[in-house]
C-alpha atoms as a PDB file:
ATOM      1  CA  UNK A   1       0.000   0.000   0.000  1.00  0.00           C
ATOM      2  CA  UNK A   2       2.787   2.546   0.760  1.00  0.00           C
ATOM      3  CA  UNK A   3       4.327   1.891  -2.370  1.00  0.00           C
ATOM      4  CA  UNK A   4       1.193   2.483  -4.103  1.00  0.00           C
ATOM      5  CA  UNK A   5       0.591   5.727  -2.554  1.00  0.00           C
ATOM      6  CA  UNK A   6       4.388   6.715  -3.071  1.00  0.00           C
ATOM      7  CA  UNK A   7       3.733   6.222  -7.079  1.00  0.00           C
ATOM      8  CA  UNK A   8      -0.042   8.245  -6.836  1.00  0.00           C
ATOM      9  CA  UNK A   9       2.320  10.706  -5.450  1.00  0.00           C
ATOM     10  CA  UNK A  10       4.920  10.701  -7.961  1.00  0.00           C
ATOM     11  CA  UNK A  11       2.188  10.663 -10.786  1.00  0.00           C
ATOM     12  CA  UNK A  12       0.490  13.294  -9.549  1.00  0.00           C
ATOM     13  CA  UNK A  13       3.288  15.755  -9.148  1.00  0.00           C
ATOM     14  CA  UNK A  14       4.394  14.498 -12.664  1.00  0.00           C
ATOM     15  CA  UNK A  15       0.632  15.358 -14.038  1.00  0.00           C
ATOM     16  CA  UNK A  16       1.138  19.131 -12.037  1.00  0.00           C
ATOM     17  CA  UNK A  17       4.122  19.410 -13.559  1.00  0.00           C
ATOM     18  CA  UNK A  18       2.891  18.893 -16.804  1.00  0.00           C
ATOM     19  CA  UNK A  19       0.350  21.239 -16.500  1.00  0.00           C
ATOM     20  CA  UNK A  20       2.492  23.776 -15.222  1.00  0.00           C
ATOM     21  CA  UNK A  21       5.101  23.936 -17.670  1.00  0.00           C
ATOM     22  CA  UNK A  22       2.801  23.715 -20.840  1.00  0.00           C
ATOM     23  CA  UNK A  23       0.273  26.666 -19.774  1.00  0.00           C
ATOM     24  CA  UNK A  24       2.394  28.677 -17.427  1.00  0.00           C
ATOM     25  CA  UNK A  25       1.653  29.259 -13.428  1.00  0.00           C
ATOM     26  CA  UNK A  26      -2.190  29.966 -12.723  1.00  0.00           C
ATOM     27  CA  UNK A  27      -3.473  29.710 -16.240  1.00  0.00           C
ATOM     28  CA  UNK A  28      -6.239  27.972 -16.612  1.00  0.00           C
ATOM     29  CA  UNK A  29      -6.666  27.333 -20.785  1.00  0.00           C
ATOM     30  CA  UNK A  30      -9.704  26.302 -22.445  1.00  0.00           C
ATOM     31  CA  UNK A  31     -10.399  22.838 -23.152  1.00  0.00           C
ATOM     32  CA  UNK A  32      -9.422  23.664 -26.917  1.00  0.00           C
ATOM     33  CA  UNK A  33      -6.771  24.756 -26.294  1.00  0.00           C
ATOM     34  CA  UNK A  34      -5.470  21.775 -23.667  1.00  0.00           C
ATOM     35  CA  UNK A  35      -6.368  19.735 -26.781  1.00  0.00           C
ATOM     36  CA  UNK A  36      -3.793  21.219 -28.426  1.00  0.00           C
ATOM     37  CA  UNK A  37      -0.909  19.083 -26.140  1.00  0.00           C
ATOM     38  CA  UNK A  38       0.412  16.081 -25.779  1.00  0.00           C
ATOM     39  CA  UNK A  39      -1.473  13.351 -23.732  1.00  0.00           C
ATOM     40  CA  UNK A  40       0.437  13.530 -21.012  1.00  0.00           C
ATOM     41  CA  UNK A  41      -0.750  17.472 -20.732  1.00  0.00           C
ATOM     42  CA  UNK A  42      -4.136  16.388 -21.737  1.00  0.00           C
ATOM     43  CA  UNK A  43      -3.893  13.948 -18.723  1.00  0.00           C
ATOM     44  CA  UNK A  44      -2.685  16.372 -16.387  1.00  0.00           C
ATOM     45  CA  UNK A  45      -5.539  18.761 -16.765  1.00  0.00           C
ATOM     46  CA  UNK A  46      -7.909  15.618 -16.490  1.00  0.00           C
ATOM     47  CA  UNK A  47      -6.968  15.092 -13.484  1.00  0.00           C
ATOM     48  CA  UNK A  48      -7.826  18.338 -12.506  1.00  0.00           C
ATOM     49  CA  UNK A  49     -10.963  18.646 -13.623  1.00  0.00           C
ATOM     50  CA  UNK A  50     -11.985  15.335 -12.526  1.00  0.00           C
ATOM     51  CA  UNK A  51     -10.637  16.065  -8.396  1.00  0.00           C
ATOM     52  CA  UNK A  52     -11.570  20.111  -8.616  1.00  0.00           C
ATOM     53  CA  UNK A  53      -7.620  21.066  -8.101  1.00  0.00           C
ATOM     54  CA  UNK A  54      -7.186  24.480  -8.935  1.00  0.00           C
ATOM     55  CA  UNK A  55      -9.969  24.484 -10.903  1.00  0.00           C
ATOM     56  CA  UNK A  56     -13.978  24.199 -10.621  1.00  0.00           C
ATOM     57  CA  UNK A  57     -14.480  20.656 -10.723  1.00  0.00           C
ATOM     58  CA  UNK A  58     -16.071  19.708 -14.212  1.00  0.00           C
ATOM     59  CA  UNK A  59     -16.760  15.620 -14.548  1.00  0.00           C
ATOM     60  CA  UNK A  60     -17.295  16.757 -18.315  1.00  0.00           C
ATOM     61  CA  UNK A  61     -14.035  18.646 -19.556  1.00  0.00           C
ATOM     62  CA  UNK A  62     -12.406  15.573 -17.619  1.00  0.00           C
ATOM     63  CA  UNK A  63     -13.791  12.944 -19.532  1.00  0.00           C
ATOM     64  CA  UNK A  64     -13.029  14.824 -22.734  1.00  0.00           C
ATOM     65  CA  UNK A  65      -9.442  15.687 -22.267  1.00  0.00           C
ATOM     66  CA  UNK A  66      -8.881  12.246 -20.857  1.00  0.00           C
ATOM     67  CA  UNK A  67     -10.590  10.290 -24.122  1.00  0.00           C
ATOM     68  CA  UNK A  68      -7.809  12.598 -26.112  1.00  0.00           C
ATOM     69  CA  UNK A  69      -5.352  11.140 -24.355  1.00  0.00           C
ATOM     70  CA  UNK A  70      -6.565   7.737 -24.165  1.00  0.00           C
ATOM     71  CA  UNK A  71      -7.118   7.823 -28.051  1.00  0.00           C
ATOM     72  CA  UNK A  72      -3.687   8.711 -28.246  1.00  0.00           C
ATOM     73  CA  UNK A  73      -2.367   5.354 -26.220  1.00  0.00           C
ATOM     74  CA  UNK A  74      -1.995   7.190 -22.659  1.00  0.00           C
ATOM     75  CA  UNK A  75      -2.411   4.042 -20.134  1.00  0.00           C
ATOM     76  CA  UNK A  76      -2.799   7.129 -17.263  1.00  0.00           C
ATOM     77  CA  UNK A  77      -5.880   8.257 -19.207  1.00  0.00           C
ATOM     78  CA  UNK A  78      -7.242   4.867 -20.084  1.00  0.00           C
ATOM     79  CA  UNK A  79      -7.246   4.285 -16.094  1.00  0.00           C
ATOM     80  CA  UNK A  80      -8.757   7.475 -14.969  1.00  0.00           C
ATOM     81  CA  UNK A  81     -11.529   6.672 -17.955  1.00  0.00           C
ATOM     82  CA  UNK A  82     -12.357   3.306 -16.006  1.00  0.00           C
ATOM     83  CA  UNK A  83     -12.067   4.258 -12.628  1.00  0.00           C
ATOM     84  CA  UNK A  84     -14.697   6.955 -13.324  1.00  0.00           C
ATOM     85  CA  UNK A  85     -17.286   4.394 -14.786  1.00  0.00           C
ATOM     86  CA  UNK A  86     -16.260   1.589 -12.524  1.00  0.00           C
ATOM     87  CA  UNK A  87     -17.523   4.004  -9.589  1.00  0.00           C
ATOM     88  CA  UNK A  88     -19.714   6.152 -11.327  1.00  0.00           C
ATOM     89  CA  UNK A  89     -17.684   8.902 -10.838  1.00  0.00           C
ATOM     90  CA  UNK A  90     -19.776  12.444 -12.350  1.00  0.00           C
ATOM     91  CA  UNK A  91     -20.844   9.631 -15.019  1.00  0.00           C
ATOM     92  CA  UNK A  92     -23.237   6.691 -14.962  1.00  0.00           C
ATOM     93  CA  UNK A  93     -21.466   3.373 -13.767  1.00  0.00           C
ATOM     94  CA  UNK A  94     -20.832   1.059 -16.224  1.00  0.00           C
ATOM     95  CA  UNK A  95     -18.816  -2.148 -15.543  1.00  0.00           C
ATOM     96  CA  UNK A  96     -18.128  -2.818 -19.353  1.00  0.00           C
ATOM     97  CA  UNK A  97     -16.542  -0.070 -19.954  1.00  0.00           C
ATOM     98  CA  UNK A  98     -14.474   0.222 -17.441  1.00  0.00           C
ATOM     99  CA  UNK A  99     -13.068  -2.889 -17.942  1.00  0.00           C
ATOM    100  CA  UNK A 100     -12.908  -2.557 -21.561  1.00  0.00           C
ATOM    101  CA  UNK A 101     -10.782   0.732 -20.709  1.00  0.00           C
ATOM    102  CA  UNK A 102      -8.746  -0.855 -17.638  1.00  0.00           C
ATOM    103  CA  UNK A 103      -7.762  -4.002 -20.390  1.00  0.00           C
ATOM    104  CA  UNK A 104      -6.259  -1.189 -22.684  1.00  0.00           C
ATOM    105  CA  UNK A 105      -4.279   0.424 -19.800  1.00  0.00           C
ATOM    106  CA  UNK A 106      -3.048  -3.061 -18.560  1.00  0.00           C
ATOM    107  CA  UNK A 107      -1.445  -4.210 -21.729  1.00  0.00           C
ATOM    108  CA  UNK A 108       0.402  -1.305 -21.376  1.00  0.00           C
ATOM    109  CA  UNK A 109       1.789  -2.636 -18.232  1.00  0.00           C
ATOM    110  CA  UNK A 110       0.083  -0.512 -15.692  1.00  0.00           C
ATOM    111  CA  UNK A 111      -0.808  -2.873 -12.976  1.00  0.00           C
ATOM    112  CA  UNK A 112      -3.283  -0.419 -11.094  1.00  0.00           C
ATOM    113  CA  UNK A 113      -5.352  -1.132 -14.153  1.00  0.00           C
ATOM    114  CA  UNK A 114      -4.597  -4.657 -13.985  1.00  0.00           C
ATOM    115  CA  UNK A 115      -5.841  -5.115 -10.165  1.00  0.00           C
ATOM    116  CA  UNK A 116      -8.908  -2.993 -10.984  1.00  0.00           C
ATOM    117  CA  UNK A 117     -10.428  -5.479 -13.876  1.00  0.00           C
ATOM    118  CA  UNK A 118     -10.532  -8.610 -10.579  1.00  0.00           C
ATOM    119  CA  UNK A 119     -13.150  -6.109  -9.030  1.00  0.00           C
ATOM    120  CA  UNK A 120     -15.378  -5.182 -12.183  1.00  0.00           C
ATOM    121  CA  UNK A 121     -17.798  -7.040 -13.689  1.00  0.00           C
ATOM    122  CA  UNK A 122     -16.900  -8.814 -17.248  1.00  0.00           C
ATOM    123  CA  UNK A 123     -19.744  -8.286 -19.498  1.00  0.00           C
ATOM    124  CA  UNK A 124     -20.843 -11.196 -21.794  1.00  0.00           C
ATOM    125  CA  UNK A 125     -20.096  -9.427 -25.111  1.00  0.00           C
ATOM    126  CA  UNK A 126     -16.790  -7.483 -25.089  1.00  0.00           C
ATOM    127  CA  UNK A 127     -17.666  -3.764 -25.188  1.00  0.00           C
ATOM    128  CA  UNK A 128     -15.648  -1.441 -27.179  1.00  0.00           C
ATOM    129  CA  UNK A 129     -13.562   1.433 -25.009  1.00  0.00           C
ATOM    130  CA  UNK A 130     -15.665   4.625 -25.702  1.00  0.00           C
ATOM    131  CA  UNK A 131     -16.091   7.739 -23.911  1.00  0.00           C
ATOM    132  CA  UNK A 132     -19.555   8.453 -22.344  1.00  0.00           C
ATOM    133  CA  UNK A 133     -20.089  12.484 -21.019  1.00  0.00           C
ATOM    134  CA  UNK A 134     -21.857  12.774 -17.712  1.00  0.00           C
ATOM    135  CA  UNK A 135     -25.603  12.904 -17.557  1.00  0.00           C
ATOM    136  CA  UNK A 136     -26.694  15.902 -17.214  1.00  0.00           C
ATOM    137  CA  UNK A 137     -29.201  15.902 -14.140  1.00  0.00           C
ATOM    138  CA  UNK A 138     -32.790  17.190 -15.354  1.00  0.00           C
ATOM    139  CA  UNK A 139     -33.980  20.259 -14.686  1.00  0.00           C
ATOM    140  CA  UNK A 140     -36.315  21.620 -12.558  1.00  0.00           C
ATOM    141  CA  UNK A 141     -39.450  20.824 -14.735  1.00  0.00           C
ATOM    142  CA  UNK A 142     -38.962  23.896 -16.527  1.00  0.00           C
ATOM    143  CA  UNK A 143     -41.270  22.447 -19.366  1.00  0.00           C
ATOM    144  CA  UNK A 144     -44.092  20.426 -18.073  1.00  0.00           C
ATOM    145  CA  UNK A 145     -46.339  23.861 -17.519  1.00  0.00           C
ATOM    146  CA  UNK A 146     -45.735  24.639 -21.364  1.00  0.00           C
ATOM    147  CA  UNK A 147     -45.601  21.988 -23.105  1.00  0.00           C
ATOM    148  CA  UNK A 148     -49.356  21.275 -24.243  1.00  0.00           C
ATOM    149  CA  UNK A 149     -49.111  17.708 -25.091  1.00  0.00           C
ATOM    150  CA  UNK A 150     -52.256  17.730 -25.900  1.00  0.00           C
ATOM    151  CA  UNK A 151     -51.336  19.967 -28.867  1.00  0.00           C
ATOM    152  CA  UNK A 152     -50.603  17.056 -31.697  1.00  0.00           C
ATOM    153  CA  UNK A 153     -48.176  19.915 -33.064  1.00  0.00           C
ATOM    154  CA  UNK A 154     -46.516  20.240 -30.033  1.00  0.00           C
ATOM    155  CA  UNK A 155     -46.514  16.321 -29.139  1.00  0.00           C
ATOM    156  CA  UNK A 156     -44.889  15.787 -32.803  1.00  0.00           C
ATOM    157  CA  UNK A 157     -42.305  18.631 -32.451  1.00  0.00           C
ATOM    158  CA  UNK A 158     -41.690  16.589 -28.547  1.00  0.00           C
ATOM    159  CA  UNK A 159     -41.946  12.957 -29.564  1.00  0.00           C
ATOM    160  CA  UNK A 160     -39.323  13.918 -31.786  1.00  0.00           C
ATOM    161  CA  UNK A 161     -36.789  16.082 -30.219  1.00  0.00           C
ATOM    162  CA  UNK A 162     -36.493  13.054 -27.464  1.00  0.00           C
ATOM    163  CA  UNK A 163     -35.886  10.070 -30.178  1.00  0.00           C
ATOM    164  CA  UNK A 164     -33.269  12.236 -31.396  1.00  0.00           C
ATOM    165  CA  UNK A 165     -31.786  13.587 -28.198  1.00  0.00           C
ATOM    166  CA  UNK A 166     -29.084  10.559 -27.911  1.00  0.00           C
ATOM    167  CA  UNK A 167     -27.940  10.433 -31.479  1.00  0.00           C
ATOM    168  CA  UNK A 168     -26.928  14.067 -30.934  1.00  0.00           C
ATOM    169  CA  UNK A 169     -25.576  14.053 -27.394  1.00  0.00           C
ATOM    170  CA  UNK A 170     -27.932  16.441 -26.161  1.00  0.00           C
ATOM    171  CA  UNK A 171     -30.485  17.383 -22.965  1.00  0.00           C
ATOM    172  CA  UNK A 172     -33.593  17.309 -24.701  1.00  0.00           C
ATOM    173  CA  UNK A 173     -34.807  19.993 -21.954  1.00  0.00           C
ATOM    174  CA  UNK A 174     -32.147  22.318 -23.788  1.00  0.00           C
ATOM    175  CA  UNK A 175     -33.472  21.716 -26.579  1.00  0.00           C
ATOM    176  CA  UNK A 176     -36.992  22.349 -25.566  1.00  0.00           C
ATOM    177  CA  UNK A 177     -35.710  25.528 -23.953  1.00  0.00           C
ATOM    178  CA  UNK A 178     -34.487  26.450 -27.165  1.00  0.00           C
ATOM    179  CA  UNK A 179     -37.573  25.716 -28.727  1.00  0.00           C
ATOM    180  CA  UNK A 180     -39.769  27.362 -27.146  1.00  0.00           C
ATOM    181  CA  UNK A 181     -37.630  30.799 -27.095  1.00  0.00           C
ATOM    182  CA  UNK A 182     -37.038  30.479 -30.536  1.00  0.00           C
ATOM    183  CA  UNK A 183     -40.359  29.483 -32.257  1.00  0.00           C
ATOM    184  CA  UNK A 184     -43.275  28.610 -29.209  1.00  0.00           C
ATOM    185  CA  UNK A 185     -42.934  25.108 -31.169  1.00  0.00           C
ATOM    186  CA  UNK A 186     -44.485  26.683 -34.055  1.00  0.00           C
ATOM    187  CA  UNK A 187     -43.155  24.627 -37.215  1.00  0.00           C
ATOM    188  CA  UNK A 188     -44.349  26.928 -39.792  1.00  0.00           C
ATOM    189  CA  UNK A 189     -42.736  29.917 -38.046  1.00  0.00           C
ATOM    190  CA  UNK A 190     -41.042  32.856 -39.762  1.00  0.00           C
ATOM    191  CA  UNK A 191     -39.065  35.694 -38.287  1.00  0.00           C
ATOM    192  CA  UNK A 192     -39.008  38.990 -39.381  1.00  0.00           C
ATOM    193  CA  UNK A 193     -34.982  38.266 -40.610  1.00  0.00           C
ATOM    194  CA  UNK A 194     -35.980  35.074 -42.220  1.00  0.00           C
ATOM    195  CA  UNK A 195     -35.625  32.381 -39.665  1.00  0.00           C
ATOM    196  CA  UNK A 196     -37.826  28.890 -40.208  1.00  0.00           C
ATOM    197  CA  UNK A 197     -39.446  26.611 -38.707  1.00  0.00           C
ATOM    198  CA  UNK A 198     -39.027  25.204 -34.967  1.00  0.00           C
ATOM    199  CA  UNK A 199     -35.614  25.826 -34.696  1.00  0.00           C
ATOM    200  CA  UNK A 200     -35.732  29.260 -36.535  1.00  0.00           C
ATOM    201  CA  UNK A 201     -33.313  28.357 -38.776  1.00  0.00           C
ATOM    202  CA  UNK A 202     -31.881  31.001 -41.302  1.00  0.00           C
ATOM    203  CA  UNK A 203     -31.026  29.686 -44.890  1.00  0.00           C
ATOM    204  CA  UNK A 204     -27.355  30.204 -44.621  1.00  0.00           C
ATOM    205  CA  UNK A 205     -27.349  27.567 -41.665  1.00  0.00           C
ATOM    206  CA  UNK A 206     -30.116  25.674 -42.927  1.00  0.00           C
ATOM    207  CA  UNK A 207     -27.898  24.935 -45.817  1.00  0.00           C
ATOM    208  CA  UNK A 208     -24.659  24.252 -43.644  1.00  0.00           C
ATOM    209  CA  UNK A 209     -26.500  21.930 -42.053  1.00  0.00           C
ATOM    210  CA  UNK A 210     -27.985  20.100 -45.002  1.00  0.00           C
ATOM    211  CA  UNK A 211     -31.493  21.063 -44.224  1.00  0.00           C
ATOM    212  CA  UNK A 212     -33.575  20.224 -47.338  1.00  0.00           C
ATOM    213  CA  UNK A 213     -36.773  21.356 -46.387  1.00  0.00           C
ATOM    214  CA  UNK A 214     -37.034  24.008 -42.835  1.00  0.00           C
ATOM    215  CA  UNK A 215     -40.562  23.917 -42.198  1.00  0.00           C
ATOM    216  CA  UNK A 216     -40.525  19.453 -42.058  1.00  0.00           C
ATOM    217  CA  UNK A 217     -40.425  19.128 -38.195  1.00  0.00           C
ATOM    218  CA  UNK A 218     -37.453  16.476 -38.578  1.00  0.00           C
ATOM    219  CA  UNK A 219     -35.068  18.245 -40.945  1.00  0.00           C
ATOM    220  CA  UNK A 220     -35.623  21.246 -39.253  1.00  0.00           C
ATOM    221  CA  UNK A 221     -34.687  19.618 -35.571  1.00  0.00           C
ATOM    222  CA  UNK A 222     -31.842  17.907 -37.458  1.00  0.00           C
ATOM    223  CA  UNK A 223     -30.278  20.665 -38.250  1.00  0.00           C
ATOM    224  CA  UNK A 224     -31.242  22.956 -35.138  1.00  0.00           C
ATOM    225  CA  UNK A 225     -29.504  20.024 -32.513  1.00  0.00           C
ATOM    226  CA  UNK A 226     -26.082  19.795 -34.949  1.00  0.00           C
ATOM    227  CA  UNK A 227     -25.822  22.956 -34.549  1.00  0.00           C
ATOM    228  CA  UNK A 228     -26.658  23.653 -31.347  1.00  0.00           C
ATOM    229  CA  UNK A 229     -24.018  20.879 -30.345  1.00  0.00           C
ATOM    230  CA  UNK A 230     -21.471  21.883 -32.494  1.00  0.00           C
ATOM    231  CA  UNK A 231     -21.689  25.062 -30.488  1.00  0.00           C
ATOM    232  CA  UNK A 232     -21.843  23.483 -27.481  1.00  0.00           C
ATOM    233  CA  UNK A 233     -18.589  21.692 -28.258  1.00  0.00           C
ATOM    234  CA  UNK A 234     -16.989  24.808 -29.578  1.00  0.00           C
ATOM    235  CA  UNK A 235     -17.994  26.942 -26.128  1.00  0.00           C
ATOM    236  CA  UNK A 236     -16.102  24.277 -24.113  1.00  0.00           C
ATOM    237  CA  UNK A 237     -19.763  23.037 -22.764  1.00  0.00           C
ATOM    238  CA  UNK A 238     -21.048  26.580 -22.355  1.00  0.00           C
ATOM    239  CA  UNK A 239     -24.448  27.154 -22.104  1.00  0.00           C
ATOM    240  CA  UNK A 240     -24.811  30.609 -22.109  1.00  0.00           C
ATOM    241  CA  UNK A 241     -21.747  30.986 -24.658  1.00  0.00           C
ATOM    242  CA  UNK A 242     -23.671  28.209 -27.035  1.00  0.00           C
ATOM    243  CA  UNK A 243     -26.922  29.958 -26.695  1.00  0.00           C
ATOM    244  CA  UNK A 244     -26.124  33.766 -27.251  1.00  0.00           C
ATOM    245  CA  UNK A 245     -23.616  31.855 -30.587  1.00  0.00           C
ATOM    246  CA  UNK A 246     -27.570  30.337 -31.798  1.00  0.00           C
ATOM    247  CA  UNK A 247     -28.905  33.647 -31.500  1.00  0.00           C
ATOM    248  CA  UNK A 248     -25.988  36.199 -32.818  1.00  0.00           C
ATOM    249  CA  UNK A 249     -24.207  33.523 -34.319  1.00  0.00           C
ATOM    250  CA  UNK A 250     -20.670  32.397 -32.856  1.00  0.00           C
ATOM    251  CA  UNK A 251     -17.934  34.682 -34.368  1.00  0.00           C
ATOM    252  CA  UNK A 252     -20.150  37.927 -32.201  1.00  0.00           C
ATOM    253  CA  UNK A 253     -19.545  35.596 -28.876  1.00  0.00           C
ATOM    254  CA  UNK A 254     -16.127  34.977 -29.872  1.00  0.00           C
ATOM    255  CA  UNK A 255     -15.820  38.344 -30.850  1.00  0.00           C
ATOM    256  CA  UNK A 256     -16.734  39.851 -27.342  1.00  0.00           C
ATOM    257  CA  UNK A 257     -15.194  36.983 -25.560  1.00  0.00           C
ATOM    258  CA  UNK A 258     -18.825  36.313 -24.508  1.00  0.00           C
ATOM    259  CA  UNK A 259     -22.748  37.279 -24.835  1.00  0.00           C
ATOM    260  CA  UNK A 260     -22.361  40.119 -27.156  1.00  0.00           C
ATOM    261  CA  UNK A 261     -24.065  43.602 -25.970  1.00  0.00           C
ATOM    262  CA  UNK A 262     -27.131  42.876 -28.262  1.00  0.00           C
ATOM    263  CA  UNK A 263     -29.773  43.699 -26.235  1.00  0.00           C
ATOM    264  CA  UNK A 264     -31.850  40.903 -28.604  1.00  0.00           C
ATOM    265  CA  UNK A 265     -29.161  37.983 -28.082  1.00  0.00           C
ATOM    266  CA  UNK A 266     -29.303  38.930 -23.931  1.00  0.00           C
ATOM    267  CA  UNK A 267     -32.726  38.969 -23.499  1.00  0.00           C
ATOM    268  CA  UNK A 268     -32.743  35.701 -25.573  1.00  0.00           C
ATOM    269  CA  UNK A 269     -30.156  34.213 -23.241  1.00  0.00           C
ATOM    270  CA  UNK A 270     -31.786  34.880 -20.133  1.00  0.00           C
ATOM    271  CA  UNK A 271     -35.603  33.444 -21.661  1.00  0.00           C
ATOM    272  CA  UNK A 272     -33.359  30.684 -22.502  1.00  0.00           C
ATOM    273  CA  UNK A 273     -31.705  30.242 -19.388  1.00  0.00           C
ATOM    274  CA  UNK A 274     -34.862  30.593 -17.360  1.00  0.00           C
ATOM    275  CA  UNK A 275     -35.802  27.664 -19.023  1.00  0.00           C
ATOM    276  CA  UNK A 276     -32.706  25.400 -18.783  1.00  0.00           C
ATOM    277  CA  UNK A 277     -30.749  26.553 -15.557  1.00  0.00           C
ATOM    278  CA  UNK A 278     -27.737  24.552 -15.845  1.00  0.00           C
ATOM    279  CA  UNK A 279     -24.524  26.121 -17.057  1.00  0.00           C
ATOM    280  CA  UNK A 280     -22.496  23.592 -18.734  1.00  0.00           C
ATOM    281  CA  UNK A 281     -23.569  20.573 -21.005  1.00  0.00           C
ATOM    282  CA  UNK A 282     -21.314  17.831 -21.211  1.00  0.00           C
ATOM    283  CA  UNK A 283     -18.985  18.095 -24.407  1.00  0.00           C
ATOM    284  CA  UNK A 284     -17.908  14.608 -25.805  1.00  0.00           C
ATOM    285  CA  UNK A 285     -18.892  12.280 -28.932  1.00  0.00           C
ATOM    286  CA  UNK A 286     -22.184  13.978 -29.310  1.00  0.00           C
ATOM    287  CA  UNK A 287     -20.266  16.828 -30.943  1.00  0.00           C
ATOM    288  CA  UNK A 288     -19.052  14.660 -33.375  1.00  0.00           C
ATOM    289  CA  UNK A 289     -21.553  12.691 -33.993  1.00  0.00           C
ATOM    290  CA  UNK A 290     -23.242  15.999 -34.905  1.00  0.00           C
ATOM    291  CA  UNK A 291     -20.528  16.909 -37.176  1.00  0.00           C
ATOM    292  CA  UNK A 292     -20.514  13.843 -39.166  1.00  0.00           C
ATOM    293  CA  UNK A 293     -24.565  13.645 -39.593  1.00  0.00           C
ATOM    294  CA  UNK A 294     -24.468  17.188 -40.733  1.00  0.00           C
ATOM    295  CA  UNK A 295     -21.488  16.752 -43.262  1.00  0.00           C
ATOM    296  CA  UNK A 296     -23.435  13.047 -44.337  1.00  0.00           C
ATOM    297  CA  UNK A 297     -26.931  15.145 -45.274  1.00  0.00           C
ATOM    298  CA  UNK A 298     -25.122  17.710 -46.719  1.00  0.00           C
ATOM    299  CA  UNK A 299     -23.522  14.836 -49.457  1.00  0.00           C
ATOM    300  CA  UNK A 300     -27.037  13.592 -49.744  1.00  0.00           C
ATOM    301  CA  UNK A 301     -28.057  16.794 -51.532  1.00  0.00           C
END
């Protein structure tokens, strides 16, 4: 047991280390930016985010910076990944993967990894090592007064937004939220600047997105959740940041380094925000998932 904890230790203040020199004393990057390093960086600033050291803790941003890593053959980060879903640590528990993730990090010779997989459960299929983002908890039920199910309109737009919800990594209360700032769940809607459908999509993104026809309920949504994720992944996670980027679109957040002095986009925010109260969504596959449907439909066209 000592010599365990001696060689936590020594990891540790090798992670801090490599922290330290790559971003400078007291900097705390974005995840982008972290991304940018080598895994052993990448792994360092897991670590961080996953025990709160220095840093807000942020089960989300850990998960992502250690799957970089792992994908990149770090055993460190292939043992964090299935120690947090062999415990359920800010994710749900999953015995399969954490074993599938403790197997990779133990042919690499790291025998914490090897101990762990006598304590977790072998599934009866393999399961491939993926990364899963936290859950995020539900909301206060921001919705249930406004959504009139017993609209068939508004059941469609619903019914829908929660069968897709998965593929795209996202909250389906967000998108709700979204929703019903945006368009009251109004699929025929038009702005005064040309927005459509439930989503308010305008043509330039509609087209980015591969959005044949804005005012069909499920191309519209299609389009309004890849975006909305690809934000999301952009913004490191952040709500607000992903939300005022839907409205003004993202180079007037990144412009302003945040909700751009649009008295439009910050009333929008806070409707938004009233609806959805969490600040960060977990940023992981979804985002790419999103990506890759989006760039499929568009070579459909």
């Amino acid at each position: 047991m000592a010599s365990h904890r001696i060689s936590a230790l020594l990891l540790g203040l090798t992670a801090a280390l490599a922290a330290h020199a790559a971003v400078g004393a007291g900097a705390s990057p974005s995840v982008q930016r972290i991304l940018r390093f080598d895994a052993v960086t990448q792994t360092a600033w897991g670590e961080r985010y996953e025990h709160g050291e220095g840093v807000a803790r942020d089960y989300g941003k850990a998960v992502q910076l250690y799957c970089a890593a792992a994908r990149q053959g770090n055993p460190r980060a292939q043992y964090r990944l299935g120690w947090m879903y062999a415990n359920g640590r800010g994710v749900t528990r999953d015995d399969g993967l954490a074993a599938a993730w403790f197997q990779l990090a133990a042919k690499q010779g790291d025998e914490h990894a090897g101990r762990m997989l006598a304590h977790v459960a072998k599934p009866a299929k393999p399961v491939k090592a993926r990364c899963v983002g936290p859950r995020v908890p539900l909301p206060r039920p921001l919705m249930a007064a406004r959504l009139d199910l017993k609209s068939p309109q508004r059941k469609t737009v619903v019914d829908t937004v929660q069968r897709l919800a998965d593929r795209y990594g996202l909250d389906p209360h967000l998108v709700f939220a979204v929703i019903q700032a945006e368009s009251a769940f109004d699929p025929r809607a038009v702005s005064p600047k040309g927005a459509m459908g439930v989503m308010q999509l305008m043509p330039d993104t509609a087209e980015r997105f591969g959005v044949r026809d804005p005012f069909d309920v499920e191309d519209n949504l299609k389009g309004g959740m890849a975006y909305l994720r690809w934000l999301l992944g952009q913004f490191d996670g952040s709500v607000v940041h992903a939300v005022a980027a839907y409205n003004a679109g993202e180079q007037a957040v990144s412009r302003y380094g945040g909700v751009p002095p649009y008295e439009e986009t910050q009333t929008y925010v806070q409707r938004v925000t009233s609806y959805y109260p969490h600040p960060n969504h977990p940023v992981g596959e979804g985002a790419r998932v999103a990506r890759r449907t989006a760039a499929a439909r568009q070579g459909d066209s």
